[in-house]
N, C-alpha and C. Protein backbone atom coordinates (compact mmCIF):
# COMPACT_ATOMS: atom_id res chain seq x y z
N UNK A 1 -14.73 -55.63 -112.28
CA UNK A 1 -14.80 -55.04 -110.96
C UNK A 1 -13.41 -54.55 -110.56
N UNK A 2 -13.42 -53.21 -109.56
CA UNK A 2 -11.81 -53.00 -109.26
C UNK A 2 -11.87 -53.06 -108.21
N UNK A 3 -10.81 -53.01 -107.90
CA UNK A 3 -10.54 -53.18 -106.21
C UNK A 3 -11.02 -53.08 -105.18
N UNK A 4 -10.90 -51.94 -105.62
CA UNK A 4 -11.99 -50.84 -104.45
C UNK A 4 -13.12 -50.94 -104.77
N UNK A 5 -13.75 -51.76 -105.35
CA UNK A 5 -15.18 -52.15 -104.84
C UNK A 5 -15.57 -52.89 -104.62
N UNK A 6 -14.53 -53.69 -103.71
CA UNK A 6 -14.54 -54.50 -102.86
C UNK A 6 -14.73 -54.39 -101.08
N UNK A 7 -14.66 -52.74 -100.68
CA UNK A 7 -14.64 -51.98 -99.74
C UNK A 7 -15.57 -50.75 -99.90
N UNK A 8 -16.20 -50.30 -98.48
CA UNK A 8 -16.68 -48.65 -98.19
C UNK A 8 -15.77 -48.09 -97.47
N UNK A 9 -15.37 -47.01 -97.95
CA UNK A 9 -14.68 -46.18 -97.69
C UNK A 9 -15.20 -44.90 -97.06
N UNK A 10 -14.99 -45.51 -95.55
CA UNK A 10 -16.34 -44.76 -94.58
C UNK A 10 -15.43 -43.66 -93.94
N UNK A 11 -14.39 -43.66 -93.69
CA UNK A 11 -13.50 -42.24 -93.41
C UNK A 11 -12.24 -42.33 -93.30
N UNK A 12 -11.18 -41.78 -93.21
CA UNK A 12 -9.71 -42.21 -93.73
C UNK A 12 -9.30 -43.39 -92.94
N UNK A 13 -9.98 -43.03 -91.79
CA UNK A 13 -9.45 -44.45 -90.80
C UNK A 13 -10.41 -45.60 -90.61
N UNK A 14 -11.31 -45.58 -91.50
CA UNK A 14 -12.40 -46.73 -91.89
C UNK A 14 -12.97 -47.25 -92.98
N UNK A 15 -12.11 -48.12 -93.20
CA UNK A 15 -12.40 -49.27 -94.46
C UNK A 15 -12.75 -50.30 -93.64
N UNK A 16 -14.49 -50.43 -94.54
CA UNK A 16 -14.76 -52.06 -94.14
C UNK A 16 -14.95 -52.78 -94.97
N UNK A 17 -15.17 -54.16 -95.46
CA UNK A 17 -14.91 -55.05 -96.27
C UNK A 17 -17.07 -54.58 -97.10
N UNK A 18 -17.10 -54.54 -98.17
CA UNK A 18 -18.61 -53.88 -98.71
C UNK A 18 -19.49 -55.40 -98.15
N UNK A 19 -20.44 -55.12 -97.70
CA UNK A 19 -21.48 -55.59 -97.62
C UNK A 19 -21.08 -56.62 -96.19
N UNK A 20 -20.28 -55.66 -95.07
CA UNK A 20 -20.37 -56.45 -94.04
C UNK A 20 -19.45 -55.45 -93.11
N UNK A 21 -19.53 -55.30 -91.20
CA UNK A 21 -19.09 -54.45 -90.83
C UNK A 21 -17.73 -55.04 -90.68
N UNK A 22 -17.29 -56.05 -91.10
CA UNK A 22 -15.31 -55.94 -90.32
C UNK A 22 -14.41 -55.02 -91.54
N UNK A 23 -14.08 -54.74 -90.73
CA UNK A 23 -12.82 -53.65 -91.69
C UNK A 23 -11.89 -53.82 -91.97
N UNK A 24 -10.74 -53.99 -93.03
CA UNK A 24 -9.80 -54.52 -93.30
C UNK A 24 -8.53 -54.73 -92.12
N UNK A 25 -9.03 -53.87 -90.95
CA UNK A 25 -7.65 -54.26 -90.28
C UNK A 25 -7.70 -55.36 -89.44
N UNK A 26 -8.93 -55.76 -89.20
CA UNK A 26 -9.51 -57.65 -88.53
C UNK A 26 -8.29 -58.25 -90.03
N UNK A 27 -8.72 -58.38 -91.26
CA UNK A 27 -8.38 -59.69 -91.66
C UNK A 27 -6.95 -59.62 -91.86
N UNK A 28 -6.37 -58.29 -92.24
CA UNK A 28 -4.91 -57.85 -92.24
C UNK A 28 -4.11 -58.18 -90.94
N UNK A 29 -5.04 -57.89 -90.11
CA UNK A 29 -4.23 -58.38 -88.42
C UNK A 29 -4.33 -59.99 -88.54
N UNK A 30 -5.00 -60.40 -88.80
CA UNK A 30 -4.83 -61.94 -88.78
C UNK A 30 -3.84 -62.56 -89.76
N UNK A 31 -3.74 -62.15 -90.97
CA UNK A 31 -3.14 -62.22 -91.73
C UNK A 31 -1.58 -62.12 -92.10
N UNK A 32 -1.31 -61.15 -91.38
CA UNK A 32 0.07 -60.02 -91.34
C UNK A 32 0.80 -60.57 -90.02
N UNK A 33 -0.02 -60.30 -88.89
CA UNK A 33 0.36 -60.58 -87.57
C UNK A 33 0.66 -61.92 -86.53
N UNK A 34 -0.49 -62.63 -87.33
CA UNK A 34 -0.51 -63.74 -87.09
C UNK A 34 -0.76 -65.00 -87.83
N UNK A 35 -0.48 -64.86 -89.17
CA UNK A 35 0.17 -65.57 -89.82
C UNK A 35 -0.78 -66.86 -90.98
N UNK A 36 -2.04 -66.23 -90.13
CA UNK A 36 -3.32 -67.15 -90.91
C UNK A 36 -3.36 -67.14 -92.34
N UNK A 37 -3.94 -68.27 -93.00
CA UNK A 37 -4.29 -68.47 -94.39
C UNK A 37 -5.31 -67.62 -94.79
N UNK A 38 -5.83 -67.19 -96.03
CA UNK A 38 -6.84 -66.76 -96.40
C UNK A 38 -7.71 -67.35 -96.12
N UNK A 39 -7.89 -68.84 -96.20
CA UNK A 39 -8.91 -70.10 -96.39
C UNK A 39 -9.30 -69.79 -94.15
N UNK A 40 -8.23 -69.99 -93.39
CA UNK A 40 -8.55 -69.85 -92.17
C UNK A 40 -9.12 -68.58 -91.83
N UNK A 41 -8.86 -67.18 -92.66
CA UNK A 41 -9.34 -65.94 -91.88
C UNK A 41 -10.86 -66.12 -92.69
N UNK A 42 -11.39 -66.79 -93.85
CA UNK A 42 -12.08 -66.57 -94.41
C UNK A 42 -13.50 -67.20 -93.40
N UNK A 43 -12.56 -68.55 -92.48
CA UNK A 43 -13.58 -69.33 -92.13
C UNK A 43 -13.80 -68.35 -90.58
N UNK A 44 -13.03 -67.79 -90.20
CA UNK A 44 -12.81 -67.06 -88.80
C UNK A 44 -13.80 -65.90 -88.72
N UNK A 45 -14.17 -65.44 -89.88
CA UNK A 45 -14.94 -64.05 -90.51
C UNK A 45 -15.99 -64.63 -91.47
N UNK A 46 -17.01 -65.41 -90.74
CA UNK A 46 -18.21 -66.52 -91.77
C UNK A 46 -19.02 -65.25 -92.51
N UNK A 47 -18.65 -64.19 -92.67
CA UNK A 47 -19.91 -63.27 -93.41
C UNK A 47 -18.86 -62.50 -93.70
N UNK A 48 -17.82 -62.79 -94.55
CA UNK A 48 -17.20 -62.20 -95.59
C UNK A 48 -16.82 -63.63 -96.56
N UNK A 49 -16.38 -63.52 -97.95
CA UNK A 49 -16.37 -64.42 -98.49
C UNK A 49 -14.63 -65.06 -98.28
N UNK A 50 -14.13 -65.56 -99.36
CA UNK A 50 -12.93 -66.16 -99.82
C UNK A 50 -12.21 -64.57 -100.95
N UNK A 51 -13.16 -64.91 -101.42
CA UNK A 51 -12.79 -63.40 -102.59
C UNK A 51 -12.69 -62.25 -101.93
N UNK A 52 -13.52 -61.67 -100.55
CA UNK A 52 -13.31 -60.59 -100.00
C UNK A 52 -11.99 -60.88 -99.09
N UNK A 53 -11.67 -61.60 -98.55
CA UNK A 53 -10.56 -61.65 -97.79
C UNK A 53 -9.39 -61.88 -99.06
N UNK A 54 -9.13 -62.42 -100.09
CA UNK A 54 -8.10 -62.73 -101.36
C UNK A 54 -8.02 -61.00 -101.59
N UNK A 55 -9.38 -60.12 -101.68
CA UNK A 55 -9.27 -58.63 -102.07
C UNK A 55 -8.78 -57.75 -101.27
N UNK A 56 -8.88 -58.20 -99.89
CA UNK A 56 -8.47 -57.27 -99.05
C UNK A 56 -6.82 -57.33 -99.06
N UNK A 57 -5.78 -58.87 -98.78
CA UNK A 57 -4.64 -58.84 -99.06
C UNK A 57 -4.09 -58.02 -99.81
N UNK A 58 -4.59 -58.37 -101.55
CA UNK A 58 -4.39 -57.88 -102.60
C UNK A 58 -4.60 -56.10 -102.65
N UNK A 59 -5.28 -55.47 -101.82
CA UNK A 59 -5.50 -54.38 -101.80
C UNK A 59 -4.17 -53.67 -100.59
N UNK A 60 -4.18 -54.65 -99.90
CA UNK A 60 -2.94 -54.51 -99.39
C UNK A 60 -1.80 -54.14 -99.97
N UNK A 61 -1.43 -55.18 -100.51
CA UNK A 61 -0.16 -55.37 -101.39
C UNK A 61 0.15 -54.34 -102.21
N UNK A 62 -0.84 -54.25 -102.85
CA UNK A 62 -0.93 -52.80 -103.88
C UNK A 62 -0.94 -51.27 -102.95
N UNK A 63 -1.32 -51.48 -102.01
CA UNK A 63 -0.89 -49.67 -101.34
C UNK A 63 -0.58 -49.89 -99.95
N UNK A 64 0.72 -50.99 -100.06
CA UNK A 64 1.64 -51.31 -99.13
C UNK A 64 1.87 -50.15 -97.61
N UNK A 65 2.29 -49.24 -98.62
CA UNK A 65 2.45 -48.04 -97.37
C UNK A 65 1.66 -47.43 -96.51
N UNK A 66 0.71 -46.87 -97.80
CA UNK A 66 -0.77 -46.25 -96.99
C UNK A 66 -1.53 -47.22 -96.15
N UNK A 67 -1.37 -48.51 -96.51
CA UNK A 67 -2.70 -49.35 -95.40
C UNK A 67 -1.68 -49.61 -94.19
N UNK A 68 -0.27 -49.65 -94.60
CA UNK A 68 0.33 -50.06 -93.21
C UNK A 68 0.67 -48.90 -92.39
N UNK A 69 -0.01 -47.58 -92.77
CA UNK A 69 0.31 -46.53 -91.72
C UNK A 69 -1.20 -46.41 -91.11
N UNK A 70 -2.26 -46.96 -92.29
CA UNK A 70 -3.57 -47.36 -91.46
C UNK A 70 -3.76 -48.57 -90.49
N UNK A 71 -2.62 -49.34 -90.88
CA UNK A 71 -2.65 -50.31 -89.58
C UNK A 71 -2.25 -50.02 -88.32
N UNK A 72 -1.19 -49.19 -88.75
CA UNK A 72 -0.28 -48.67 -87.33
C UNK A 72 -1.11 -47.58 -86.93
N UNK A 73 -2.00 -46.62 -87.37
CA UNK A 73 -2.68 -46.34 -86.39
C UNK A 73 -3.68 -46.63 -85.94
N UNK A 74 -4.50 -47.69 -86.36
CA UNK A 74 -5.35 -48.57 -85.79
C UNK A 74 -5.01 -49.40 -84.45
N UNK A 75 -3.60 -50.00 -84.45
CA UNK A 75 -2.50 -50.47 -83.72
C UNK A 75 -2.50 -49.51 -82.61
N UNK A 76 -2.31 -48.35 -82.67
CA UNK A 76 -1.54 -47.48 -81.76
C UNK A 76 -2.93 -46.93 -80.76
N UNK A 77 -4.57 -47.04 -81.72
CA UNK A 77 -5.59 -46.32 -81.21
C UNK A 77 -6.23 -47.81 -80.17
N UNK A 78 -5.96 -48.87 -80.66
CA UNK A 78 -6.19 -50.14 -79.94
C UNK A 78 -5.51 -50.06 -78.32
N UNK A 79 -4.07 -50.14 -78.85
CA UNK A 79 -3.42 -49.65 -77.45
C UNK A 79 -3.81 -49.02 -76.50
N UNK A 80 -4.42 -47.68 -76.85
CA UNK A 80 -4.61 -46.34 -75.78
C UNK A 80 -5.95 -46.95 -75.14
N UNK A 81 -6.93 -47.62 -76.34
CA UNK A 81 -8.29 -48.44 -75.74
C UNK A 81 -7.91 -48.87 -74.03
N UNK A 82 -7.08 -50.10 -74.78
CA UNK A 82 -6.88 -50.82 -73.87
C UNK A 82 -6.05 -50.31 -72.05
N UNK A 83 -5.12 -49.18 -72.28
CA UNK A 83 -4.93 -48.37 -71.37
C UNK A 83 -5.57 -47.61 -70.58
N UNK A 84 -6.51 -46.83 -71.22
CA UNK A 84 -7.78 -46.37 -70.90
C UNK A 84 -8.31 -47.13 -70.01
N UNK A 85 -8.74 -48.20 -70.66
CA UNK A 85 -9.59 -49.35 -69.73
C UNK A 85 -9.05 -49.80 -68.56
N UNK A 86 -7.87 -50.31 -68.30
CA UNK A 86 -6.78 -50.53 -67.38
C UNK A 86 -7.31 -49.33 -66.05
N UNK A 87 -6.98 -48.42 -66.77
CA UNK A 87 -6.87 -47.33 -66.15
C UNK A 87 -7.93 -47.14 -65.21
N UNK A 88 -9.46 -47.23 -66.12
CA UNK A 88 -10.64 -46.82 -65.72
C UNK A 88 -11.66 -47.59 -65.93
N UNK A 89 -11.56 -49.19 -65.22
CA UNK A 89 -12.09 -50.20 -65.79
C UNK A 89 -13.60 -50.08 -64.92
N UNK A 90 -14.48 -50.56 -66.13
CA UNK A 90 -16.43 -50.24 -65.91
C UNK A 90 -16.71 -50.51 -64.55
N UNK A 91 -17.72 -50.34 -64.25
CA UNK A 91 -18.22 -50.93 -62.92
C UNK A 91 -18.41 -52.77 -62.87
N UNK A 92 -18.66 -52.96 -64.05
CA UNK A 92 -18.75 -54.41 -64.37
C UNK A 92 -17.46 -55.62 -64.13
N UNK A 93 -16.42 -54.56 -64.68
CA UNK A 93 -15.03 -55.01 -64.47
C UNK A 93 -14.65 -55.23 -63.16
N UNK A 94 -14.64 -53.92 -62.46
CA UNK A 94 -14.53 -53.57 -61.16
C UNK A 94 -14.93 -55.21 -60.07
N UNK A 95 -16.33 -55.41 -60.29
CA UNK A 95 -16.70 -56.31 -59.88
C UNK A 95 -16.42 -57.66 -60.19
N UNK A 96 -16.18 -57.80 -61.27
CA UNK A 96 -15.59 -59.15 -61.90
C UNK A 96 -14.23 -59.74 -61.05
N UNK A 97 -14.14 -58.47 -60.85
CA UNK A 97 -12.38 -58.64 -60.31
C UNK A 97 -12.21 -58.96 -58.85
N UNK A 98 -13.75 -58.79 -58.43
CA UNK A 98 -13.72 -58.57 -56.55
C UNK A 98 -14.23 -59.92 -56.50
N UNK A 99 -15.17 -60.44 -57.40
CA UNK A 99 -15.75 -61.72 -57.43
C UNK A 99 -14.50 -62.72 -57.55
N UNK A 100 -13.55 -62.81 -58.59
CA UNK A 100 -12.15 -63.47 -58.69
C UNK A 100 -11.35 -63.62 -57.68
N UNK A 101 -11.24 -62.00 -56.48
CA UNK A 101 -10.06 -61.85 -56.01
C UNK A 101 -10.99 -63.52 -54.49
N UNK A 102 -11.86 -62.95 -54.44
CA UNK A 102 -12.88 -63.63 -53.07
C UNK A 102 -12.72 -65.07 -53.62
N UNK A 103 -12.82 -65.59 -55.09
CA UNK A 103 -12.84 -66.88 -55.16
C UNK A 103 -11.42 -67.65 -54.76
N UNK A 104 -10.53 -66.75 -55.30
CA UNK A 104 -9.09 -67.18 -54.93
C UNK A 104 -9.22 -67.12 -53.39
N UNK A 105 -9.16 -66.70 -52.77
CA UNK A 105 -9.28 -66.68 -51.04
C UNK A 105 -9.69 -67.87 -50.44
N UNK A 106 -11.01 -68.05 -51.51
CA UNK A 106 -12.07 -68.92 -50.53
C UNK A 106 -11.32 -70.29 -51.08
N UNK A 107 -10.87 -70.37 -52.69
CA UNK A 107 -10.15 -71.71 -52.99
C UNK A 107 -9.13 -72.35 -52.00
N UNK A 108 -8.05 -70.69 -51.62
CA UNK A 108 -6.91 -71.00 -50.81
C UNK A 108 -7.02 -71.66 -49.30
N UNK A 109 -8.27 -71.21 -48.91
CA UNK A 109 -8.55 -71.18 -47.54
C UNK A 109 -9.09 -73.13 -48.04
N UNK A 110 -9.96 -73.51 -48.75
CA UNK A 110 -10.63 -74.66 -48.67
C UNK A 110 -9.01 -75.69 -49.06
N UNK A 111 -7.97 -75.32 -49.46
CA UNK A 111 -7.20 -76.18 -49.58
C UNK A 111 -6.12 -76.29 -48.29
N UNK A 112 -6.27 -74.95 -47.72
CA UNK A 112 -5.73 -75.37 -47.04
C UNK A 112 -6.01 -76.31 -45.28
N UNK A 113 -7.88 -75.86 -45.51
CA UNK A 113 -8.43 -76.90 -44.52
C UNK A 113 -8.45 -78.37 -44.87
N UNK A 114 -8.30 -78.78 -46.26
CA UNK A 114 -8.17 -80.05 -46.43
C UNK A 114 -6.98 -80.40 -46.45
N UNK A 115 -5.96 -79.99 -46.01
CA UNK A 115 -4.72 -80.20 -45.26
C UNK A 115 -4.38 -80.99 -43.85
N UNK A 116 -5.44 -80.43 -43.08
CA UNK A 116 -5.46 -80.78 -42.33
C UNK A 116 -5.74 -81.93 -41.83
């Protein structure tokens, strides 16, 4: 078996691990970024194996450059996500946040009648 068929190679900016949807930049981010074992990302990701996460490193290692300019823009497209959202957060959010801001109020207000 080689390497690469260990992965689908679904478009330049999507490699996922074959026979499951996470894509190499889940186990590489865990891996790279934060410092996890194979044995821990393997157990973190229960529907990829030991060998698919050992292949994905290893596939790493071997095209050092190219996957780490696919990380960095995976990295950089994560970011804008998350800005976006900031920016223009759902109606769901919106509300989450009005529900939070009212609980803090109502906490502040109940501590400060039991002050009294």
């Amino acid at each position: 078996m080689q390497i690469r068929d260990y992965f689908n190679f679904l478009a330049p900016d999507d490699i996922r691990i074959q026979d499951s949807r996470i894509g190499i930049e889940s186990v590489l981010y865990e891996y790279i970024y934060r410092a996890k074992t194979p044995e821990e990302i393997a157990k973190q990701f229960e529907s990829i194996t030991l060998e698919q996460v050992y292949a994905t490193i290893l596939y790493y290692l071997h095209n050092t450059e190219e996957v780490s300019a696919y990380l960095a823009d995976w990295l950089a497209f994560c970011r804008q996500q998350r800005d976006e959202q900031k920016q223009n957060p759902s109606p769901a959010r919106q509300r989450f946040r009005k529900l939070k801001a009212e609980a803090e109020v109502q906490q502040k207000y109940s501590e400060s009648v039991n002050r009294l």
